[in-house]
Protein backbone atom coordinates (compact mmCIF):
# COMPACT_ATOMS: atom_id res chain seq x y z
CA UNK A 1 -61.08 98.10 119.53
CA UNK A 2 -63.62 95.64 117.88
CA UNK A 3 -61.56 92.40 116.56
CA UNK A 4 -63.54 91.21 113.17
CA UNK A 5 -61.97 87.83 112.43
CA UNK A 6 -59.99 84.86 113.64
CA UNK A 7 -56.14 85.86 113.48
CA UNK A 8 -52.62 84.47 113.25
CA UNK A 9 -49.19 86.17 113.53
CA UNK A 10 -45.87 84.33 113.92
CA UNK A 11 -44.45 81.09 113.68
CA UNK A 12 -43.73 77.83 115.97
CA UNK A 13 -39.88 78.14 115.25
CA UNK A 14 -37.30 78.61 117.96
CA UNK A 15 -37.46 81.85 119.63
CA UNK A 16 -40.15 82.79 117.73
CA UNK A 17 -44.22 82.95 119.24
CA UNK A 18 -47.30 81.96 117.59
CA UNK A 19 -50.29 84.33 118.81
CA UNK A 20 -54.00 83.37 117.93
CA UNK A 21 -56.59 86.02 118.47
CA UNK A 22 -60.05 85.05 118.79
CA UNK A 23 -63.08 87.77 118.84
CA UNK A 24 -64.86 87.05 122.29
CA UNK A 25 -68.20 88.71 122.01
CA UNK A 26 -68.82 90.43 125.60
CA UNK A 27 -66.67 87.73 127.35
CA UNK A 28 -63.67 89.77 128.23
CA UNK A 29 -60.06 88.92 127.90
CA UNK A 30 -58.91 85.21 128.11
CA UNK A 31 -55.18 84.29 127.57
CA UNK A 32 -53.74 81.08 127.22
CA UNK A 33 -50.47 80.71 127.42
CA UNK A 34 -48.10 77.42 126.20
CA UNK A 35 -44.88 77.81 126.44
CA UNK A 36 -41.42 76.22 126.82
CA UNK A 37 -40.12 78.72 129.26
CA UNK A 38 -43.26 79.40 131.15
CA UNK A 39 -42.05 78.51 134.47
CA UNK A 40 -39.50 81.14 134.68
CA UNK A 41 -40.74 83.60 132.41
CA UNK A 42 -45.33 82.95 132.39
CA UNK A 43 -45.63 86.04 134.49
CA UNK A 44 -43.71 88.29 131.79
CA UNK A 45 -45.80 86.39 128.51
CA UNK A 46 -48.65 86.98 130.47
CA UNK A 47 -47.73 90.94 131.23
CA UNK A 48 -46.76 91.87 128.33
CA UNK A 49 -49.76 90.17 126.15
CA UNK A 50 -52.26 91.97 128.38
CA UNK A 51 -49.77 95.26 128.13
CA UNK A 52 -50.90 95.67 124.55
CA UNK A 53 -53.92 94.75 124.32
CA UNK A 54 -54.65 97.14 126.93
CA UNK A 55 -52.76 99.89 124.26
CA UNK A 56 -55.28 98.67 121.64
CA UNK A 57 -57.77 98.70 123.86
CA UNK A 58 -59.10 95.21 123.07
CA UNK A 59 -61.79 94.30 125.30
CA UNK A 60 -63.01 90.67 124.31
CA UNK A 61 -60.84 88.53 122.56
CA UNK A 62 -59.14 84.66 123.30
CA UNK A 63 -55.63 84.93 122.86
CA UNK A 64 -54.05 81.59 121.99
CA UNK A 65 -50.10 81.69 122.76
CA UNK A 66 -47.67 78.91 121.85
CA UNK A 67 -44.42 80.24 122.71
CA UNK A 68 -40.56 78.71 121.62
CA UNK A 69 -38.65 81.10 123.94
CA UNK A 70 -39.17 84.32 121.94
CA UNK A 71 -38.26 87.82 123.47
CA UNK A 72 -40.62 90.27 125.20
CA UNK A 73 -39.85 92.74 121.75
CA UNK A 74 -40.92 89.57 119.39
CA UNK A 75 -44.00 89.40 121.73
CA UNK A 76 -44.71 92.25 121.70
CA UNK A 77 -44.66 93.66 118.14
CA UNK A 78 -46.47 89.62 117.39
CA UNK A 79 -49.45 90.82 119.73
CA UNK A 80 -49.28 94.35 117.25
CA UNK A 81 -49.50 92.60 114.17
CA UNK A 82 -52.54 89.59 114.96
CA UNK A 83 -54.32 92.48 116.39
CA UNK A 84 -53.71 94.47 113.19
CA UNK A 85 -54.80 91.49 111.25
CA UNK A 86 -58.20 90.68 113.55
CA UNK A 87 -59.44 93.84 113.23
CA UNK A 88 -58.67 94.18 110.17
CA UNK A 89 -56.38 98.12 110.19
CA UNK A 90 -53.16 99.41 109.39
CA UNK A 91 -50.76 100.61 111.91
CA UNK A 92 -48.32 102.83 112.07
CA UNK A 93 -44.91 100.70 112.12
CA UNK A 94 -43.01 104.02 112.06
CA UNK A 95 -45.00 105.41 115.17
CA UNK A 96 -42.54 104.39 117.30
CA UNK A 97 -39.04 105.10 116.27
């Protein structure tokens, strides 16, 4: 999937994540990960942000994460949304129920 634009989902509040996605013309994936749990849980971030972008199949993009202790679900459907927003399409919120 082709990412068009600088995007933001989430918010810095506790529990939540904030997830910038950068388009990174032929660069491949780079993740950066801040967060307040990252000792014990930076593996899992780190899994589960490459997880969907591998589902999206985003191929060059910067992912920014500042994380405040949010769940792998709030992660997870963050990641969804910013790459919804970058490359500018709707999904299918109901897809999965």
């Amino acid at each position: 999937m082709e990412l068009k634009k600088m995007a933001v989902a989430g918010s810095l509040e506790s529990s939540d994540v904030q997830i910038t996605l950068i388009p990174n013309s032929d660069k491949g994936i780079e993740i950066e990960i801040q967060s307040i749990v990252n000792t014990i849980f930076g593996k899992s971030i780190y899994q589960t942000i490459a997880s969907v972008l591998k589902e999206f199949e985003v191929e060059n993009a910067l992912v920014q994460v500042n994380d405040k202790g949010a769940l792998d679900h709030v992660i997870r459907s963050r990641m969804q949304a910013v790459i919804c927003r970058s490359a500018e399409i709707n999904y299918d919120w109901c897809k999965e129920d």
